[in-house]
N, C-alpha and C. Protein backbone atom coordinates (compact mmCIF):
# COMPACT_ATOMS: atom_id res chain seq x y z
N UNK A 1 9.32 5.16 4.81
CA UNK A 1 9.35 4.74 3.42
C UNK A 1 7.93 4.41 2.95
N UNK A 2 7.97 4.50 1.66
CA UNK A 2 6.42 3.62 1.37
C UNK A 2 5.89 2.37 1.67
N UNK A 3 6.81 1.56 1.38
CA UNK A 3 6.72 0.25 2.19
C UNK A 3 5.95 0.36 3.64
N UNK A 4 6.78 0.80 4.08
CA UNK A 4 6.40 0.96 5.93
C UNK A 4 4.90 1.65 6.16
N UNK A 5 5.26 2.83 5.48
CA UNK A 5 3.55 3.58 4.97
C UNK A 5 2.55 2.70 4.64
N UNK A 6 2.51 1.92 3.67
CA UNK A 6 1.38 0.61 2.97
C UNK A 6 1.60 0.02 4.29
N UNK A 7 2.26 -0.63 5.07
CA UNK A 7 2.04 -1.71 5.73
C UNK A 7 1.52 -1.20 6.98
N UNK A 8 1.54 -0.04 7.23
CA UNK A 8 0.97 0.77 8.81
C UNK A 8 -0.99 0.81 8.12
N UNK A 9 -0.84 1.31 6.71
CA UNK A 9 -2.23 1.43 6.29
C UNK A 9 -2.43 -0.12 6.51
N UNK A 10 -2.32 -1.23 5.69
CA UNK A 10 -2.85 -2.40 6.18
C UNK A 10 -3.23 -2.96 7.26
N UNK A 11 -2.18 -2.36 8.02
CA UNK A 11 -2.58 -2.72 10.06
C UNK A 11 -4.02 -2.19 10.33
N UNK A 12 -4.57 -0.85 10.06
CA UNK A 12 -5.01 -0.07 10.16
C UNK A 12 -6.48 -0.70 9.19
N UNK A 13 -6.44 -0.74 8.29
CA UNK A 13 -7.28 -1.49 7.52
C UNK A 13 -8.03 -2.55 8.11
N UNK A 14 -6.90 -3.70 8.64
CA UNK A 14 -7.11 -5.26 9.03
C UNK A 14 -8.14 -4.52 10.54
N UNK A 15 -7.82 -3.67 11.09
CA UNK A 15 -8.37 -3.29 12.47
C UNK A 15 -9.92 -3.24 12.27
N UNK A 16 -10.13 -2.19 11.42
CA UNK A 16 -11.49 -1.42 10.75
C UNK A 16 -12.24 -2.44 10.25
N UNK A 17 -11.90 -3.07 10.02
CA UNK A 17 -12.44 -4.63 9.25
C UNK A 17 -13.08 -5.57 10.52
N UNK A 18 -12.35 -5.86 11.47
CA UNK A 18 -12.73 -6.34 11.95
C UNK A 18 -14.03 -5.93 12.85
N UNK A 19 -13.55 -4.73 13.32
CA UNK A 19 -14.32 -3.13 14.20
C UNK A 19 -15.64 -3.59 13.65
N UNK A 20 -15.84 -3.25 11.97
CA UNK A 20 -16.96 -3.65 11.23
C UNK A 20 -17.60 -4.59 11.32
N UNK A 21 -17.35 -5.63 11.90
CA UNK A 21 -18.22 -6.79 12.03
C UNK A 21 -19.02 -7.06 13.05
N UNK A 22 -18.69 -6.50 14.30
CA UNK A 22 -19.34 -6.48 14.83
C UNK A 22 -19.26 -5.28 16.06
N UNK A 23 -20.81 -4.45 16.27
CA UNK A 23 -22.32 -4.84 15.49
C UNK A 23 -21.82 -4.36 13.78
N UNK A 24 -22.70 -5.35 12.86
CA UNK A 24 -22.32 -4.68 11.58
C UNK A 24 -22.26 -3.42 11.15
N UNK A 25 -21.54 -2.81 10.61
CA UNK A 25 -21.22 -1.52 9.87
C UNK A 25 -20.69 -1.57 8.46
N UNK A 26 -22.23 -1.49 7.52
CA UNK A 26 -21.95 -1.88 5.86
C UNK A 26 -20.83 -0.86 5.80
N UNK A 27 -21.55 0.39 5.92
CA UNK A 27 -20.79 1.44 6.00
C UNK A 27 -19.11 1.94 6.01
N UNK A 28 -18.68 1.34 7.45
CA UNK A 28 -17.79 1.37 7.53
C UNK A 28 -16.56 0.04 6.91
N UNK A 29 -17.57 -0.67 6.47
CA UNK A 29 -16.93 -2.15 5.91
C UNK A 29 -16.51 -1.61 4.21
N UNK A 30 -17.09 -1.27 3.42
CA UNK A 30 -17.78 -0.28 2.28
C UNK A 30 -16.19 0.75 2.52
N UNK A 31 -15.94 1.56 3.09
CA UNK A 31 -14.85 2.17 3.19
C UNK A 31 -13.33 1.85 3.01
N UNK A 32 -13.98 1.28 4.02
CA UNK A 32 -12.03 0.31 4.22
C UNK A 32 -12.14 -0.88 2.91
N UNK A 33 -12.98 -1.41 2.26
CA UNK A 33 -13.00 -1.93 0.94
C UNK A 33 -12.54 -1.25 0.14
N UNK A 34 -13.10 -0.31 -0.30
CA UNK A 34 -12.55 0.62 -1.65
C UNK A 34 -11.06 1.28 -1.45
N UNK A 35 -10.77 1.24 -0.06
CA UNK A 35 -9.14 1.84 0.07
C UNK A 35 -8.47 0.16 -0.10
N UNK A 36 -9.11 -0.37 0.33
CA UNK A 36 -8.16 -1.62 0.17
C UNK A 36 -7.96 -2.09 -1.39
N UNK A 37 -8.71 -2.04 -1.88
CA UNK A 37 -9.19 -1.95 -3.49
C UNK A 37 -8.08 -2.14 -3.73
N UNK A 38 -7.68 -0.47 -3.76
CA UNK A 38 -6.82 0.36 -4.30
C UNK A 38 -5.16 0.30 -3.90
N UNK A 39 -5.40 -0.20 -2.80
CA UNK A 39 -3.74 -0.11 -2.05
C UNK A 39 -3.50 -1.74 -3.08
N UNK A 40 -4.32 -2.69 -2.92
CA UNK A 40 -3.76 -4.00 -3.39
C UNK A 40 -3.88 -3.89 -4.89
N UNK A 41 -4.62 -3.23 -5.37
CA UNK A 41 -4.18 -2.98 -7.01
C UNK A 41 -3.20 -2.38 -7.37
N UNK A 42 -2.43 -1.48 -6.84
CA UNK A 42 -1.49 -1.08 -6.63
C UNK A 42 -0.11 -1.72 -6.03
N UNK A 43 -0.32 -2.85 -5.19
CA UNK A 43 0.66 -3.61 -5.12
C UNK A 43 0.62 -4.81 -5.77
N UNK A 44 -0.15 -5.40 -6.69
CA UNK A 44 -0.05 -6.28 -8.02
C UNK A 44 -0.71 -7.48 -6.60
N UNK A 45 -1.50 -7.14 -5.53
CA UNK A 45 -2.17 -8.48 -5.02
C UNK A 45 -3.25 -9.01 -5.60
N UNK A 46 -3.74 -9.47 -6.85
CA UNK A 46 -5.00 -9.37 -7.51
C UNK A 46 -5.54 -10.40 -6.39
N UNK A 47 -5.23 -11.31 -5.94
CA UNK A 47 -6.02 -12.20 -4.98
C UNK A 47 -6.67 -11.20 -4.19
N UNK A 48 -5.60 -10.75 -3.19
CA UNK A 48 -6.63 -9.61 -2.03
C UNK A 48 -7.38 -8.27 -2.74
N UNK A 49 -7.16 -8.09 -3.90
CA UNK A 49 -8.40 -7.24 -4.73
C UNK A 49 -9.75 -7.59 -4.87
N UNK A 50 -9.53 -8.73 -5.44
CA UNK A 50 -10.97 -9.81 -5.26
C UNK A 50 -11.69 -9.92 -4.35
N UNK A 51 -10.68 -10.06 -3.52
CA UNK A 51 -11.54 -10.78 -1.90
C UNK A 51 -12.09 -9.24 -1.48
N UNK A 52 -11.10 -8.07 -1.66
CA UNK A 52 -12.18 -7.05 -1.09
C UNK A 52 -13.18 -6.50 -1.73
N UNK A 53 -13.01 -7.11 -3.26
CA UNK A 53 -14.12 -6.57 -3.83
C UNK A 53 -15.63 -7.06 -3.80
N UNK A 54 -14.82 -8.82 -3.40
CA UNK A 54 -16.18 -9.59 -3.03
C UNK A 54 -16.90 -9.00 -1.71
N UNK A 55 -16.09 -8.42 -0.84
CA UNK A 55 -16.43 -8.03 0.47
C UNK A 55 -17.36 -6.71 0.43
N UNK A 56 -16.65 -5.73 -0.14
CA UNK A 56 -17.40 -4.49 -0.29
C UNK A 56 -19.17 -4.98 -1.19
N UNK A 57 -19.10 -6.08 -1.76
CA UNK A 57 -20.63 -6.35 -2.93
C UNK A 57 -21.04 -7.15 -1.63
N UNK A 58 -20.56 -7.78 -0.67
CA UNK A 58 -21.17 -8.28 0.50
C UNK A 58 -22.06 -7.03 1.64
N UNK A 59 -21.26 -6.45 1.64
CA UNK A 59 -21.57 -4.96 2.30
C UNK A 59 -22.71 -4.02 1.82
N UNK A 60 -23.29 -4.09 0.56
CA UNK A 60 -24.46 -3.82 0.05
C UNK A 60 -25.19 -4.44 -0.22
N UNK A 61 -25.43 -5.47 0.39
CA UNK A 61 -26.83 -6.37 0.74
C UNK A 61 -27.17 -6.04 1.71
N UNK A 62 -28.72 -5.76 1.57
CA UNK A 62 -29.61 -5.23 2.14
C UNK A 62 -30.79 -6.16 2.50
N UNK A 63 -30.74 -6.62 3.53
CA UNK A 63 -29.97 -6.16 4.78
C UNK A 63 -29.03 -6.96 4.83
N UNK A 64 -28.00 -6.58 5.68
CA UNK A 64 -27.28 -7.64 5.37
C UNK A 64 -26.89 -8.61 6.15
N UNK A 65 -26.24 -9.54 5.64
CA UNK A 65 -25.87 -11.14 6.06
C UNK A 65 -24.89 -11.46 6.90
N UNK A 66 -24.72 -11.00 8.17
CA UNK A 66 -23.61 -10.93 9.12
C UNK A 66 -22.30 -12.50 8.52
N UNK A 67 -22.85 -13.89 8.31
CA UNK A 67 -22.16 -14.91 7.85
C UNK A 67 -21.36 -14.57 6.68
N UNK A 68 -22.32 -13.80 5.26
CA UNK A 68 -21.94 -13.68 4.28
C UNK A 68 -20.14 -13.02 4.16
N UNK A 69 -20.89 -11.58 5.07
CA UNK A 69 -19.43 -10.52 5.28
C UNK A 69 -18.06 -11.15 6.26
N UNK A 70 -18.63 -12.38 7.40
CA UNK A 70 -17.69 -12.78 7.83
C UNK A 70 -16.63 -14.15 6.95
N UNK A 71 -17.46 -14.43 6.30
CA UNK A 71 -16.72 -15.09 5.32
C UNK A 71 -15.60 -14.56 4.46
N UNK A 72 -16.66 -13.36 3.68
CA UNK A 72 -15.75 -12.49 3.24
C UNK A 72 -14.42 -11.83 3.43
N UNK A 73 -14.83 -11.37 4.93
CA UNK A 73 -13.63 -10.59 5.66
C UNK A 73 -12.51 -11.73 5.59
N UNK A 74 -13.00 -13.09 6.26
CA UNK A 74 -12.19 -13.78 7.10
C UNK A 74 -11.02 -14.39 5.48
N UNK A 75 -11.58 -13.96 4.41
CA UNK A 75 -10.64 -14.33 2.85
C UNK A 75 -9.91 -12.72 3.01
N UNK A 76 -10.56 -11.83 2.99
CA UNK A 76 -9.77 -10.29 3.08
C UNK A 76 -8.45 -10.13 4.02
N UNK A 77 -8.95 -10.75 5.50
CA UNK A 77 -7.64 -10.61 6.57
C UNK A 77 -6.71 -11.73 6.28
N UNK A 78 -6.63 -12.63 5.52
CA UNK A 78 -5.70 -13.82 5.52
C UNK A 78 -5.21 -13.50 3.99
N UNK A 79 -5.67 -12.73 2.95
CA UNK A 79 -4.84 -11.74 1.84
C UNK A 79 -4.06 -10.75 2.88
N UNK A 80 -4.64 -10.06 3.40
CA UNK A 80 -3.80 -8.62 4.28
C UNK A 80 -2.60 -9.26 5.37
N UNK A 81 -2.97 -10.06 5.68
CA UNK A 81 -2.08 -10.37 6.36
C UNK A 81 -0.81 -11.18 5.85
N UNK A 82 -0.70 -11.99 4.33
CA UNK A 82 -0.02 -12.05 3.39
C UNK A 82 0.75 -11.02 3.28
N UNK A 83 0.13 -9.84 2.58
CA UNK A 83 0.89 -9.01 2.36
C UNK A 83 1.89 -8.04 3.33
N UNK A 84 0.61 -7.90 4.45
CA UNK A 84 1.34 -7.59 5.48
C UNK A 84 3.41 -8.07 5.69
N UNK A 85 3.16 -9.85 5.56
CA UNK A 85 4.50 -10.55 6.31
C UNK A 85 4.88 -10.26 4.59
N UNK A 86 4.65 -10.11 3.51
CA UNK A 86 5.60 -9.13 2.98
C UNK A 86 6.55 -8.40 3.28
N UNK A 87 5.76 -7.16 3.20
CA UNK A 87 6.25 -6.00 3.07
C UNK A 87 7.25 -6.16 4.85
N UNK A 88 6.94 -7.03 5.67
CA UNK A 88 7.82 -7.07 6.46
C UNK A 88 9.43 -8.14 5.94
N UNK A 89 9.22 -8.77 5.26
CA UNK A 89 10.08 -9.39 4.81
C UNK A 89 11.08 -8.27 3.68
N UNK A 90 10.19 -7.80 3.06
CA UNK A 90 11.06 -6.88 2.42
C UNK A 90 11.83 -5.73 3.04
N UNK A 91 11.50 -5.52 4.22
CA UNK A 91 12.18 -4.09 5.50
C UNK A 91 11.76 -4.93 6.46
N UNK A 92 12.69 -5.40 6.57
CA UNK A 92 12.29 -6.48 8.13
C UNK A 92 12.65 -5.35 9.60
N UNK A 93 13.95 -4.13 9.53
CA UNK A 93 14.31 -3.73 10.27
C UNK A 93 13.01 -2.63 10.80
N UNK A 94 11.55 -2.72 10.13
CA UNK A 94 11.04 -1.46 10.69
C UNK A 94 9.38 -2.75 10.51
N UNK A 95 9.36 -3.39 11.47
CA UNK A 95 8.64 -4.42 11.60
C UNK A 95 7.56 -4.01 12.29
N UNK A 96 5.79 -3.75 12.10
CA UNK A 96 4.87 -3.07 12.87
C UNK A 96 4.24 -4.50 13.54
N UNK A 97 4.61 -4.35 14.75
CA UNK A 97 3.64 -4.99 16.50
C UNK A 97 2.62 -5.60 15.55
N UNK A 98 1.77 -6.74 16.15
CA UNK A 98 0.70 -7.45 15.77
C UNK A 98 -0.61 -6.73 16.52
């Protein structure tokens, strides 16, 4: 279902995110931002929109601020993971592993 789809991408997301932090990867931080963007504007999360948008403008500082982006992230994974126990609450029977 879509549900299940969004919430396998979020797993997947929350991973890359972290991957990114260390050693830093604007790059790959910058990526998984703009999909996240988009998946949470799309599910009406304006909180976790913010936070990745603050994250991705963290990600283009040059050079950048390993504290700044972990701050960032650490507001991004505690939105994703919100939504995450969503979309499990809403299809609890197809529940994705931690």
């Amino acid at each position: 279902s879509l549900m299940t789809q969004m919430r396998e991408d979020l797993w997947q997301i929350a991973r890359r995110i972290v991957l990114a932090l260390e050693p830093v990867d604007c790059d790959g931080m910058r990526r998984q931002t703009h999909i996240l963007t988009a998946i949470a504007g799309s599910a009406g999360a304006q909180d976790l929109q913010e936070a990745a948008q603050d994250l991705g403008k963290s990600a283009h500082v040059d050079p950048p601020d390993p504290a700044l982006l972990q701050y960032h992230a650490a507001k991004v994974l505690e939105g994703l993971f919100g939504l995450i126990r969503y979309t499990e609450e809403a299809i609890p029977q197809t529940r994705s592993p931690a």
